[in-house]
C-alpha atoms as a PDB file:
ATOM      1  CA  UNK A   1     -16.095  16.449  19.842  1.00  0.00           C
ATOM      2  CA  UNK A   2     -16.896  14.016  17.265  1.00  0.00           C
ATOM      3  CA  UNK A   3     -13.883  15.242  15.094  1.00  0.00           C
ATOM      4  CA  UNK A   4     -11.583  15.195  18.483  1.00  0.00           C
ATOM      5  CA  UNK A   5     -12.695  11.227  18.957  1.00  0.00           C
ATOM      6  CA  UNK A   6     -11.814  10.599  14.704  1.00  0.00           C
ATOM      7  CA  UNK A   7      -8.418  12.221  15.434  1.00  0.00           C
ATOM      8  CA  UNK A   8      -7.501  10.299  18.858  1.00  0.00           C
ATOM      9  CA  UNK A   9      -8.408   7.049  17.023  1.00  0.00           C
ATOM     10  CA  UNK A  10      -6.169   7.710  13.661  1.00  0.00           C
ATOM     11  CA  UNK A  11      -3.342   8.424  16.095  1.00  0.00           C
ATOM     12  CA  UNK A  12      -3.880   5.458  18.253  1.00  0.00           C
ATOM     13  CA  UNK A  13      -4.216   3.177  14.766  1.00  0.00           C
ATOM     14  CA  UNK A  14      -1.238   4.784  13.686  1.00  0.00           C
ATOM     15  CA  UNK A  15       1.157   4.537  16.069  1.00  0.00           C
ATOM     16  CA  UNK A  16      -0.108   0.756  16.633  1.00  0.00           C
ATOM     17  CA  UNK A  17       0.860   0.357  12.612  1.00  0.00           C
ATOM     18  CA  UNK A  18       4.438   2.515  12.682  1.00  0.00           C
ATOM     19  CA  UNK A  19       5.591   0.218  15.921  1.00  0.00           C
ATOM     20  CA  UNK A  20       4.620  -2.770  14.755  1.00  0.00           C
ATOM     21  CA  UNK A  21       6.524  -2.157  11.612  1.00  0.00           C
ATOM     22  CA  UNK A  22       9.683  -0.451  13.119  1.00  0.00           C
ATOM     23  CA  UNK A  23       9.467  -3.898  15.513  1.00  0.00           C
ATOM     24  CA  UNK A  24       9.876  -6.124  13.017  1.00  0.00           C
ATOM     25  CA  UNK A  25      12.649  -4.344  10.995  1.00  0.00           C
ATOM     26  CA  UNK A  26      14.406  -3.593  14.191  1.00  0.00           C
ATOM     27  CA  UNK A  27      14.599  -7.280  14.982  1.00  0.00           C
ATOM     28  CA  UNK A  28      15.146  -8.205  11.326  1.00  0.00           C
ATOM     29  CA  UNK A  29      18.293  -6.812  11.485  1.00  0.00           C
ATOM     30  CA  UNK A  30      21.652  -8.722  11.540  1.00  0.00           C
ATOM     31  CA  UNK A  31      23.405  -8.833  14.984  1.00  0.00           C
ATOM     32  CA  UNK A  32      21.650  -7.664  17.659  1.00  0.00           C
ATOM     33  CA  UNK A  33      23.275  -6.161  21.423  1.00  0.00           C
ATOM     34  CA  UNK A  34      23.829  -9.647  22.936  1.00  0.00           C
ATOM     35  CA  UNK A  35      25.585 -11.138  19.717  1.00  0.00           C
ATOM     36  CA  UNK A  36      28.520 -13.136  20.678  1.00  0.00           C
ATOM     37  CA  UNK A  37      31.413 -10.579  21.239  1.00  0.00           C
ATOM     38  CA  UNK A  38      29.742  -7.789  21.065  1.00  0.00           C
ATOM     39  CA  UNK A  39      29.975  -6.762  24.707  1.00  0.00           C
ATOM     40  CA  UNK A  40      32.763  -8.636  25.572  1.00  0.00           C
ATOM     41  CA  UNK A  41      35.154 -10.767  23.642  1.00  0.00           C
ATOM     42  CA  UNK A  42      35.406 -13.648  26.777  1.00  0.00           C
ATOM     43  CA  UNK A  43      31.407 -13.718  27.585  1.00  0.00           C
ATOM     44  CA  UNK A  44      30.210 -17.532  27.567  1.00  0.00           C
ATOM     45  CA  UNK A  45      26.915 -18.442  25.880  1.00  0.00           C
ATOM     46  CA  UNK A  46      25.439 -18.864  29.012  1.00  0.00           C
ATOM     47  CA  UNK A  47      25.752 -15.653  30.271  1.00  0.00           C
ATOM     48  CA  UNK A  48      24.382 -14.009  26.987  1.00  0.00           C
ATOM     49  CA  UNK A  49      21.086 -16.723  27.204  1.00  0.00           C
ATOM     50  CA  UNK A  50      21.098 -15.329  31.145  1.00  0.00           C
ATOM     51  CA  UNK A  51      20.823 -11.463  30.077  1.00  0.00           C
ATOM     52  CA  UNK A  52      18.285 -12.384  26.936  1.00  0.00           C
ATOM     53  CA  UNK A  53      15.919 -14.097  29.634  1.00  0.00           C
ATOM     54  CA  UNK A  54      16.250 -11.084  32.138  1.00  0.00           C
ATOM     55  CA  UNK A  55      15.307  -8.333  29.060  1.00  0.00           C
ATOM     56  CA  UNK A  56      12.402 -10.860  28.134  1.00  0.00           C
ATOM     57  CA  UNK A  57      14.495 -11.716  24.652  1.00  0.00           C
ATOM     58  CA  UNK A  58      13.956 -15.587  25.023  1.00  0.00           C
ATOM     59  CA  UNK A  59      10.162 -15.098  24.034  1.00  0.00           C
ATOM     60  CA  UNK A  60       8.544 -15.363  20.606  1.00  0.00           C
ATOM     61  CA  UNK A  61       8.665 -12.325  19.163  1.00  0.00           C
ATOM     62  CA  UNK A  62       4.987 -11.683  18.839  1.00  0.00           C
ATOM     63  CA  UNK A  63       5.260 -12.106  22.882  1.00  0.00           C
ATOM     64  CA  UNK A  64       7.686  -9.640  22.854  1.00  0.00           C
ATOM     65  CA  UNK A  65       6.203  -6.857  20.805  1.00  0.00           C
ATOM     66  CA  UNK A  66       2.375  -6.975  22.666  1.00  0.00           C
ATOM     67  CA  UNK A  67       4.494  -6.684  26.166  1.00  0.00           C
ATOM     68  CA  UNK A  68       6.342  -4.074  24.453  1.00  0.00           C
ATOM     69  CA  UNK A  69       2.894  -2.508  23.540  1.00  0.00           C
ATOM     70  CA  UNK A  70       1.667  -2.785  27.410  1.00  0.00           C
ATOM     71  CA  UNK A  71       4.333  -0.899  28.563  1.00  0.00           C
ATOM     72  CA  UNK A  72       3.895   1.968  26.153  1.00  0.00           C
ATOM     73  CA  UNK A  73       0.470   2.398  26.756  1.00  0.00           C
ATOM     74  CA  UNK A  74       1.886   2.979  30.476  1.00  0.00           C
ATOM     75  CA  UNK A  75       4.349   5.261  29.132  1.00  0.00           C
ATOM     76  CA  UNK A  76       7.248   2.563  30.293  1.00  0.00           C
ATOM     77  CA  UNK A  77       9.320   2.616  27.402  1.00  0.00           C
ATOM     78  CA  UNK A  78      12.038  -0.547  28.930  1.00  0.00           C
ATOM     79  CA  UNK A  79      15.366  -0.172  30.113  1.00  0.00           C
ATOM     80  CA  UNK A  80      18.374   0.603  28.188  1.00  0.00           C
ATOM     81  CA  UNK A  81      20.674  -2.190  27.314  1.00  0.00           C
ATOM     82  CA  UNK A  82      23.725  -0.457  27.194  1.00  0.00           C
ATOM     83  CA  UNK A  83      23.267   2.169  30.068  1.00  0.00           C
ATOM     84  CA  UNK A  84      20.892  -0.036  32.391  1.00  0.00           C
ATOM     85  CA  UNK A  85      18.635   2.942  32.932  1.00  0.00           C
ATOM     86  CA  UNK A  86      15.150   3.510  32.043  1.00  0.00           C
ATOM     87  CA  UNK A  87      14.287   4.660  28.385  1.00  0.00           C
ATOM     88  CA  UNK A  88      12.150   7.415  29.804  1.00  0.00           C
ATOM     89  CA  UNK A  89      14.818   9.051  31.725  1.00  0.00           C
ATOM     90  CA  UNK A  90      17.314   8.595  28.951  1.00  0.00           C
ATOM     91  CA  UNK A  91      15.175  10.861  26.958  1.00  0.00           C
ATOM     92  CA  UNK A  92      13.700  13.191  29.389  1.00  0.00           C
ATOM     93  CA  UNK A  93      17.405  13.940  30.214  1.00  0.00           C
ATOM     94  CA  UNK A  94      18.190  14.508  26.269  1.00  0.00           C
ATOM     95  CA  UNK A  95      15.117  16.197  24.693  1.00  0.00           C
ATOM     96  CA  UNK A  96      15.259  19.390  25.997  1.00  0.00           C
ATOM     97  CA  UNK A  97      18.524  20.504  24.454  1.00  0.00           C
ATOM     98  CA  UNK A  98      16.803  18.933  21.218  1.00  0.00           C
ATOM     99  CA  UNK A  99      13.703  20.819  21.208  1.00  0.00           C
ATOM    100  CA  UNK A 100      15.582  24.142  22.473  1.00  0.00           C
ATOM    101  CA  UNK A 101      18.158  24.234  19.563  1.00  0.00           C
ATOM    102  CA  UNK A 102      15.220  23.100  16.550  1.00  0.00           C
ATOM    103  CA  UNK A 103      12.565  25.250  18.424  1.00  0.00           C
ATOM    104  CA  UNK A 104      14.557  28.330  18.149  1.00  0.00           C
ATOM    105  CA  UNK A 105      15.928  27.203  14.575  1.00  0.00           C
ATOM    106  CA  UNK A 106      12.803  26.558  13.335  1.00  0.00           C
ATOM    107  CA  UNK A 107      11.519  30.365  14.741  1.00  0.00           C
ATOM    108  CA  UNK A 108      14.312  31.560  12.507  1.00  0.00           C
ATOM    109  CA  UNK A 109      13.592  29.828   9.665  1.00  0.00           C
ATOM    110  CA  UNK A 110       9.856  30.245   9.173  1.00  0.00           C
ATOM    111  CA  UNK A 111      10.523  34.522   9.966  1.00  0.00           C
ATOM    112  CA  UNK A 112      13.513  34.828   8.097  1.00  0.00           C
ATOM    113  CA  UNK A 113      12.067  32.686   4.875  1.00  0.00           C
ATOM    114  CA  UNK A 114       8.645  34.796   5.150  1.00  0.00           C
ATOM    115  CA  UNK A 115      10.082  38.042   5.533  1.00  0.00           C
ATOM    116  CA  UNK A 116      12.504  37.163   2.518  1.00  0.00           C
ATOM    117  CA  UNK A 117      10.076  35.211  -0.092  1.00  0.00           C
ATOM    118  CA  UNK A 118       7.288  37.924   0.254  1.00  0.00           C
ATOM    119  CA  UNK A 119       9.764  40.645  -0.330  1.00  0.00           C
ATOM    120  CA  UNK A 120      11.707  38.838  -3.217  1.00  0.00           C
ATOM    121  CA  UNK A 121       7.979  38.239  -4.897  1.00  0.00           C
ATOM    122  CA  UNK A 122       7.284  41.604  -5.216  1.00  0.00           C
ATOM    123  CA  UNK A 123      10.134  42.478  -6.513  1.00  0.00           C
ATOM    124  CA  UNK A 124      10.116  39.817  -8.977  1.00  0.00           C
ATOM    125  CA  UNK A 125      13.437  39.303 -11.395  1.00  0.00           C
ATOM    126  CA  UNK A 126      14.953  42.388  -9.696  1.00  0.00           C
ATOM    127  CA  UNK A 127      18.419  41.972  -8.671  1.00  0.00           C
ATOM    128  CA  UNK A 128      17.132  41.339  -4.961  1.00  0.00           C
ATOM    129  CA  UNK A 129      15.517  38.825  -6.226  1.00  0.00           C
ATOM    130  CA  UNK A 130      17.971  37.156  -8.555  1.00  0.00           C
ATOM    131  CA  UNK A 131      20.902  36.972  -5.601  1.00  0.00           C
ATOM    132  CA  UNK A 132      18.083  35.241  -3.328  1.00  0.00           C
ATOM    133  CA  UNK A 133      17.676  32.488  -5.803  1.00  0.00           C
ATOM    134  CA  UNK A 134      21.037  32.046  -5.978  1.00  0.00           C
ATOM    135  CA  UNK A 135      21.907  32.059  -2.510  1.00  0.00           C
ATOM    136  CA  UNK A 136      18.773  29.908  -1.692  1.00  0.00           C
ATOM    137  CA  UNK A 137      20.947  27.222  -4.099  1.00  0.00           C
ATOM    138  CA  UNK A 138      23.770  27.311  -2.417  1.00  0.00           C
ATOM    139  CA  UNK A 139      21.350  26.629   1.532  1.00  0.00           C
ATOM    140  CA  UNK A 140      19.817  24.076  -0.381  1.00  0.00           C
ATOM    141  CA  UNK A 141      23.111  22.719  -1.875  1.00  0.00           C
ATOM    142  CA  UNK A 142      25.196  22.915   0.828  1.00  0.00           C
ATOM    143  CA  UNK A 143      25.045  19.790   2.808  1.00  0.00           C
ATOM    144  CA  UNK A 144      24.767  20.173   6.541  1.00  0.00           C
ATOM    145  CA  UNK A 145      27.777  17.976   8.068  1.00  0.00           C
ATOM    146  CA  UNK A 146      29.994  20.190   5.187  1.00  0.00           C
ATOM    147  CA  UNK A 147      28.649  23.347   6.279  1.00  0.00           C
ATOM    148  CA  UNK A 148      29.325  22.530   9.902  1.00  0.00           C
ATOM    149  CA  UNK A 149      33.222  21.517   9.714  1.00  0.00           C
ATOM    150  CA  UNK A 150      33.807  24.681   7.434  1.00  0.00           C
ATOM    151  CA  UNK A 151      32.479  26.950  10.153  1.00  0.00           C
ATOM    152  CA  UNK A 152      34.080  24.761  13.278  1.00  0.00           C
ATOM    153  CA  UNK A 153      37.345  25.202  11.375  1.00  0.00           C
ATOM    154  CA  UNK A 154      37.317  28.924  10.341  1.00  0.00           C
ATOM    155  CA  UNK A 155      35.218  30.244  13.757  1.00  0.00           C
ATOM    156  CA  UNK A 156      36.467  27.871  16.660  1.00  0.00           C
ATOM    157  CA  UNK A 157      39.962  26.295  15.275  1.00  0.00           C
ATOM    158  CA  UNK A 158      41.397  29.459  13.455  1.00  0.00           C
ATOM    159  CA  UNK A 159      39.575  32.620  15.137  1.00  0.00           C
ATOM    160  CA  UNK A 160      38.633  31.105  18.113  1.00  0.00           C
ATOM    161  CA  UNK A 161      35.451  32.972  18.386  1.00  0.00           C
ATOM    162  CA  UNK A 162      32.894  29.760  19.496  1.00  0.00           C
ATOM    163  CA  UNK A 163      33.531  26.563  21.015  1.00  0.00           C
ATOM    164  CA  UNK A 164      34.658  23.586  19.007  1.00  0.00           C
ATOM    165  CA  UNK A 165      31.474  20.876  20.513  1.00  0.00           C
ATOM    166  CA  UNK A 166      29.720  20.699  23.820  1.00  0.00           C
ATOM    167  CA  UNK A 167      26.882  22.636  25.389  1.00  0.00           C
ATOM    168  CA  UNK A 168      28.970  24.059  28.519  1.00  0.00           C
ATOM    169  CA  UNK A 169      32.688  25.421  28.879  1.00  0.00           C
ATOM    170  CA  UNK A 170      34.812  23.781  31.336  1.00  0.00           C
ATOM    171  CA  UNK A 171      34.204  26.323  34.175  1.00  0.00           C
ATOM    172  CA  UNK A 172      31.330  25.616  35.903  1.00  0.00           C
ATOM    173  CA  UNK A 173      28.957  28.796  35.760  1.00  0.00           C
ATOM    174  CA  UNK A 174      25.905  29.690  37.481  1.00  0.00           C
ATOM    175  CA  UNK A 175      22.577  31.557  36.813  1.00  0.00           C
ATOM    176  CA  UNK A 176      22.423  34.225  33.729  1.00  0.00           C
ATOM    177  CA  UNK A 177      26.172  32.909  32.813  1.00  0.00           C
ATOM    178  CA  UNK A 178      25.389  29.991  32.599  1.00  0.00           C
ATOM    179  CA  UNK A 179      22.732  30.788  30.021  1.00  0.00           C
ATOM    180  CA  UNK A 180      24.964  33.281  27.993  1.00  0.00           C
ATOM    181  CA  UNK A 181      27.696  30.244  27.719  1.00  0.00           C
ATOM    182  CA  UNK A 182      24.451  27.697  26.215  1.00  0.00           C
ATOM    183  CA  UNK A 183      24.147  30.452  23.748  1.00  0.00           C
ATOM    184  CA  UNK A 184      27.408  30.800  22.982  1.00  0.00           C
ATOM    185  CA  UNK A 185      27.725  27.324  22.597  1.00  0.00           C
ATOM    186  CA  UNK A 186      24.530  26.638  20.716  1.00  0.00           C
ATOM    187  CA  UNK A 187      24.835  29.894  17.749  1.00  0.00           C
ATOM    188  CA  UNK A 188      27.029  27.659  14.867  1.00  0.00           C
ATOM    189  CA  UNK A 189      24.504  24.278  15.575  1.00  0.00           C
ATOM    190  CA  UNK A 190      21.794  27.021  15.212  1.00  0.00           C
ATOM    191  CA  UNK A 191      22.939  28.944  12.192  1.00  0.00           C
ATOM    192  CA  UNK A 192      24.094  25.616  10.039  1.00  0.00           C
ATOM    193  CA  UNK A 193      20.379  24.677  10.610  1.00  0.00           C
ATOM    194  CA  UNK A 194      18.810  27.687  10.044  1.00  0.00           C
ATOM    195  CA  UNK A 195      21.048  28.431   6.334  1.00  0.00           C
ATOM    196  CA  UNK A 196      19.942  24.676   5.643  1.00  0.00           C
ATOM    197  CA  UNK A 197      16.278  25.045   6.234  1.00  0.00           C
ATOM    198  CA  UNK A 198      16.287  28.585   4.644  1.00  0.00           C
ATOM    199  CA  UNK A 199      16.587  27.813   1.308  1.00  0.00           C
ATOM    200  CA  UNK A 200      13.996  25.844  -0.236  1.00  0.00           C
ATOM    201  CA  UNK A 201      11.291  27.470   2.578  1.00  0.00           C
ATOM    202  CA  UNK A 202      11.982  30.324   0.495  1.00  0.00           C
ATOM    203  CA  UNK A 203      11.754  29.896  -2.733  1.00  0.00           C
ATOM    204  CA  UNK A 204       8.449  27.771  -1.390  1.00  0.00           C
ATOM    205  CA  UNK A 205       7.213  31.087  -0.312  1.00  0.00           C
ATOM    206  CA  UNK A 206       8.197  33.070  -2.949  1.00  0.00           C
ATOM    207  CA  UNK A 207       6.201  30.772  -5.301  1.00  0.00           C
ATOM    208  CA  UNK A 208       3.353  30.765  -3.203  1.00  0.00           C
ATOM    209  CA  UNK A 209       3.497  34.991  -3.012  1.00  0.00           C
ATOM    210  CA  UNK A 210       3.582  35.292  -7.081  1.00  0.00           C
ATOM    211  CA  UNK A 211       0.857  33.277  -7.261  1.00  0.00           C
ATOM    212  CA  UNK A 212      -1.187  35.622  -5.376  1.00  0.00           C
ATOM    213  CA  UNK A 213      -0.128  38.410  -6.949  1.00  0.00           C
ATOM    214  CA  UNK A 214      -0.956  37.029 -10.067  1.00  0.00           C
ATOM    215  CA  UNK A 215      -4.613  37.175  -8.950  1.00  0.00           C
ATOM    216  CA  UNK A 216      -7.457  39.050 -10.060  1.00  0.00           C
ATOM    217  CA  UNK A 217      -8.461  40.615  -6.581  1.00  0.00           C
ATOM    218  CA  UNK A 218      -4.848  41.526  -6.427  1.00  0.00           C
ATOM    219  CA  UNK A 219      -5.166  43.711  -9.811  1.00  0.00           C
ATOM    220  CA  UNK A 220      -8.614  45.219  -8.901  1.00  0.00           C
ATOM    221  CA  UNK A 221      -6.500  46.319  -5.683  1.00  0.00           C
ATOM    222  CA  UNK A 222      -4.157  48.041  -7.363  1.00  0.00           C
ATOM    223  CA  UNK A 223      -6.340  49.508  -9.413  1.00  0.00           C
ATOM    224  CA  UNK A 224      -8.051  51.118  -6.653  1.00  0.00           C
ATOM    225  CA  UNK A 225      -4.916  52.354  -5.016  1.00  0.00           C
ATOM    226  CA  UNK A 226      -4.162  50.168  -2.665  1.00  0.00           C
ATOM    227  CA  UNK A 227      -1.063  50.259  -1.102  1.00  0.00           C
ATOM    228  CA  UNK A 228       2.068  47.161  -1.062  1.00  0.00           C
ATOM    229  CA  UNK A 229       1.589  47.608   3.051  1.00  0.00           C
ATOM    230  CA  UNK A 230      -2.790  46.852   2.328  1.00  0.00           C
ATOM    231  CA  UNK A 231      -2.161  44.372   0.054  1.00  0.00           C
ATOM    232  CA  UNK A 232       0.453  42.123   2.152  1.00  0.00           C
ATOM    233  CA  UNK A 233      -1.772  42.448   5.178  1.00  0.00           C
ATOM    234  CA  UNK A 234      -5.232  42.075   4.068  1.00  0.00           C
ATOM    235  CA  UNK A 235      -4.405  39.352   0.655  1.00  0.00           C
ATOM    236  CA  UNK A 236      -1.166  37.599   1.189  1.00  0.00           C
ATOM    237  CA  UNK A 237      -0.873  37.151   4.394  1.00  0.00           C
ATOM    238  CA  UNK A 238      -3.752  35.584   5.031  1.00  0.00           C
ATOM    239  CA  UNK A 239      -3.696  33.620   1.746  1.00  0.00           C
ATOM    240  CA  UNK A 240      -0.045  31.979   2.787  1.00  0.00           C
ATOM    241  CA  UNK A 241      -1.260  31.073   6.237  1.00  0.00           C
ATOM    242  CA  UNK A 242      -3.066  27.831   5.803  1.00  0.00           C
ATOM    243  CA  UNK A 243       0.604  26.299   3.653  1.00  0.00           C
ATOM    244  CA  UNK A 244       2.844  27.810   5.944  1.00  0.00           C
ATOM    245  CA  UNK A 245       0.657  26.430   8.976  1.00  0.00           C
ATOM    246  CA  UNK A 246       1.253  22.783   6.851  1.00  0.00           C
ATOM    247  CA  UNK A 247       4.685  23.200   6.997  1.00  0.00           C
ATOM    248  CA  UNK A 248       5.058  23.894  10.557  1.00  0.00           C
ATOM    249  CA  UNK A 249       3.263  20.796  11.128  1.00  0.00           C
ATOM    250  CA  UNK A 250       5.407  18.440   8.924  1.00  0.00           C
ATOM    251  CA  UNK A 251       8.613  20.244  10.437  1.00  0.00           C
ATOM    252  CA  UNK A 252       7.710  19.005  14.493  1.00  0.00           C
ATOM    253  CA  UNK A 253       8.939  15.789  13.518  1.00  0.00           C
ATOM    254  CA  UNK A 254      12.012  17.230  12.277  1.00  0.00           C
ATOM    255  CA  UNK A 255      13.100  18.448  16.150  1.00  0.00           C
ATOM    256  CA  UNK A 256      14.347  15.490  16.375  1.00  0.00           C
ATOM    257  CA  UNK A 257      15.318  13.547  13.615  1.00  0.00           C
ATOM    258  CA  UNK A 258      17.322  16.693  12.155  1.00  0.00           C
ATOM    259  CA  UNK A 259      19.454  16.686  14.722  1.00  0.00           C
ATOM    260  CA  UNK A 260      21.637  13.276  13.883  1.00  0.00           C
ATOM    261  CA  UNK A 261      24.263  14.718  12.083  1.00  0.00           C
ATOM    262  CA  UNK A 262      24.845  18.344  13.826  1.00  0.00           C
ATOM    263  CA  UNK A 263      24.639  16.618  17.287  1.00  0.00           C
ATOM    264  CA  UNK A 264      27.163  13.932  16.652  1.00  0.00           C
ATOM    265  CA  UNK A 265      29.983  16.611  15.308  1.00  0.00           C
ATOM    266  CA  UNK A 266      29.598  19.035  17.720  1.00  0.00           C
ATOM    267  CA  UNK A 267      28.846  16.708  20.661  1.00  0.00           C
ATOM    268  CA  UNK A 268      25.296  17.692  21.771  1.00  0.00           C
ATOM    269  CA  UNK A 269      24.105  15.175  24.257  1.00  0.00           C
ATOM    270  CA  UNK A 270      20.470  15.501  22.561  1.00  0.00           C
ATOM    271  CA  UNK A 271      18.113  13.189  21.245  1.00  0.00           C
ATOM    272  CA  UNK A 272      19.953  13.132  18.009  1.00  0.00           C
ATOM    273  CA  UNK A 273      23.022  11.900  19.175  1.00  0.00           C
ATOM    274  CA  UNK A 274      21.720   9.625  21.557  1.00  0.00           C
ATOM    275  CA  UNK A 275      19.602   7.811  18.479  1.00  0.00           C
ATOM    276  CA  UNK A 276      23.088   7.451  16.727  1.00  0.00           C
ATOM    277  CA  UNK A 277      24.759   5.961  19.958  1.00  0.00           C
ATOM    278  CA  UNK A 278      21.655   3.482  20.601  1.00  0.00           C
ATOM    279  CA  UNK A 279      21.881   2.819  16.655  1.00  0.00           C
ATOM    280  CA  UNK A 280      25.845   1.816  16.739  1.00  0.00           C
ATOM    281  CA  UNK A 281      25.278  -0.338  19.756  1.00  0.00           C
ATOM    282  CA  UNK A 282      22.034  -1.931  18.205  1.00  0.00           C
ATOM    283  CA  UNK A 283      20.556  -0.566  21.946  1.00  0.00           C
ATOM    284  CA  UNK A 284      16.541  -1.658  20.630  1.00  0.00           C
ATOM    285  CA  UNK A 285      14.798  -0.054  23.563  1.00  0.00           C
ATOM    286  CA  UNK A 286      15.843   3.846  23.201  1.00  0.00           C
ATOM    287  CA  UNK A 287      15.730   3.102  19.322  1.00  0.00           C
ATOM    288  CA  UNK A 288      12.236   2.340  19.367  1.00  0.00           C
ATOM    289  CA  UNK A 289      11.449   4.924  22.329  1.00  0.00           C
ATOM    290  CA  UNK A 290      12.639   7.947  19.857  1.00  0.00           C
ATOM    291  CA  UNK A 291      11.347   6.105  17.130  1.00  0.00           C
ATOM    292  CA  UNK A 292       7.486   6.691  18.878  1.00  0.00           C
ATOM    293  CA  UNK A 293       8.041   9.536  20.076  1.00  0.00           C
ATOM    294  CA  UNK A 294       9.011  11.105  16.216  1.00  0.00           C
ATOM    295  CA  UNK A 295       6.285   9.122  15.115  1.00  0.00           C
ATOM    296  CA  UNK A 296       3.768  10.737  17.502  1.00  0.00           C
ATOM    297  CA  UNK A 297       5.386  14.245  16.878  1.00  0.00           C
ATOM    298  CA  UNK A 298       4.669  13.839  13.403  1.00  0.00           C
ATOM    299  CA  UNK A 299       0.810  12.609  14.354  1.00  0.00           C
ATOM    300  CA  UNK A 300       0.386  15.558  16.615  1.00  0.00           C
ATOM    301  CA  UNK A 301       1.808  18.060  14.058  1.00  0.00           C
ATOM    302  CA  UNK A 302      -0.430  16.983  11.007  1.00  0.00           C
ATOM    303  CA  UNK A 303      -3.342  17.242  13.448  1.00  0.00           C
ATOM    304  CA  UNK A 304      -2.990  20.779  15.094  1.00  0.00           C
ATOM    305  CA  UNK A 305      -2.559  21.750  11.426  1.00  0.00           C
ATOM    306  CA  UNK A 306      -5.510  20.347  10.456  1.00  0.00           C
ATOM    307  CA  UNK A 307      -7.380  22.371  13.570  1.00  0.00           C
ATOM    308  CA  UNK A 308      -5.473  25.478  12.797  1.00  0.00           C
ATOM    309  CA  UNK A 309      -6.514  25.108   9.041  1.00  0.00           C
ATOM    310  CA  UNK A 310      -9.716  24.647   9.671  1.00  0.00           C
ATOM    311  CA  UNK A 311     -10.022  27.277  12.257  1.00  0.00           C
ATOM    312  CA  UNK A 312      -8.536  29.943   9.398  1.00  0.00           C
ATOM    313  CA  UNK A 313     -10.595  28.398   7.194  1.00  0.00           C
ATOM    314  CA  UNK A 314     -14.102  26.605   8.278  1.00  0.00           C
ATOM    315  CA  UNK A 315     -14.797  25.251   4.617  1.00  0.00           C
ATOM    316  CA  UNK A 316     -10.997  23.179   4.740  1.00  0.00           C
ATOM    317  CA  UNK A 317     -13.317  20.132   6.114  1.00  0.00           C
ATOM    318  CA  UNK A 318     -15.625  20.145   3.169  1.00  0.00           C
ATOM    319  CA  UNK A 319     -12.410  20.403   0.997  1.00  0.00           C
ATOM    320  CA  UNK A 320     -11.468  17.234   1.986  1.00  0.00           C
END
């Protein structure tokens, strides 16, 4: 309980410290929504002063940011300048698609980059091994936005096997169709994320995995005639838990953030590309609503790592 109450209260000071900060940069920027022009070429002076007063932008700033504060801690995140709706409902309406497509990456990644870094371990400088380092290059390499116009081009504009952007075909469908045509929609956002994150994940792996083979109780294994299948279940395994576990919890933050880029080119209306619209039209309340959220994703993540290490492992407190 007492560790529970230590956690809640590093979030809270945390979050207080990350929006306070992303406040005052957001503000410090040049131009803002209600710049002259920036909505409409003819609006008077007056009517911009009008629509500052009615968002609460005619108050000091320090006003501004401990209202701002009150609202959150009633999970009212403001209304959007540009769309006139609430924040909330903005992003209730956009994260699913967001966590679906990184959830389902990130499943990929983490089995795919296991499977692969344990195997090319223990077969160390085989020829296995040797292609997976260079191909783990090339994922790492390979920048995203690149890899994603090289397969719209080739798979939807020349073969016509996927969809060029969107989540949904034209025709409406219904029921198990309608899910098959997400899918179908969602494989090349989901592959040029999973070949991204694949690389260094596995050579991250495959370091770790050497390492423990390079360990005594690994040799007096052998020695005893213990088989590959034993030894993977019973040494590394359980030895690469408590990093991997690490990395899943640096990676929640990641489900949304990660998805700028992909989500902008093939037209995902997701978190990702709703940042980048708020971000173009300087919109300050979804900006700092996905900017808390990620922030609190990447709280909660280091946290239930921390509780999943120490479950593995009830000596990781002392380690600290």
């Amino acid at each position: 309980m007492k560790l529970f109450l230590q956690k809640l209260l590093y979030v809270g000071l945390m979050l207080f410290i990350i929006a306070l900060i992303s406040f005052v940069a957001i503000h410090a920027a040049p131009n803002s929504f209600f710049a002259s022009g920036e909505l409409n070429p003819n609006i008077t002076k007056e009517s911009i002063e009008h629509l500052k007063a009615v968002y609460g932008l005619d108050k000091p700033l320090y006003v501004q940011f401990f209202s701002w504060i009150w609202a959150l801690l009633h999970l009212d995140f403001g209304i959007s300048f540009a769309s006139g709706k609430a924040v909330k409902e903005e992003i209730l309406s956009r994260i699913p698609i967001t966590l679906t497509i990184n959830l389902i990456s990130m499943v990929f990644v983490f089995v795919i980059s296991l499977y692969l870094g344990i195997k090319a371990a223990m077969k160390q400088d085989s020829l296995f091994d040797r292609m997976l380092k260079r191909f783990s290059l090339v994922s790492y390499a390979v920048p995203s936005f690149y890899l994603a116009l090289l397969l719209i081009i080739f798979f939807s504009v020349k073969l016509g096997w996927f969809p060029i952007s969107g989540l949904h075909s034209i025709e409406p469908k219904e029921g198990v169709a309608k899910l098959l045509d997400e899918a179908w929609h969602l494989v090349l956002p989901i592959f040029v994320i999973v070949f991204g994150g694949i690389g260094s994940l596995l050579m991250y792996v495959r370091s770790l995995t050497i390492d423990i083979l390079k360990s005594d109780y690994i040799f007096f294994a052998k020695a005893r005639g213990i088989g590959d299948r034993t030894i993977l279940r019973r040494y590394i395994l359980p030895n690469l838990s408590p990093p991997i576990v690490t990395m899943l919890g640096l990676s929640l933050p990641g489900l949304i953030g990660g998805s700028v880029i992909l989500e902008s080119i093939f037209s995902i209306n997701g978190m990702g590309l709703l940042f980048y619209q708020s971000a173009m039209s300087r919109d300050y309340p979804v900006i700092m609503g996905i900017l808390i959220i990620s922030a609190f994703l990447t709280l909660v993540g280091n946290i239930v790592a921390d509780l999943v290490l120490l479950k593995l492992n009830p000596h990781f407190k002392r380690g600290q």
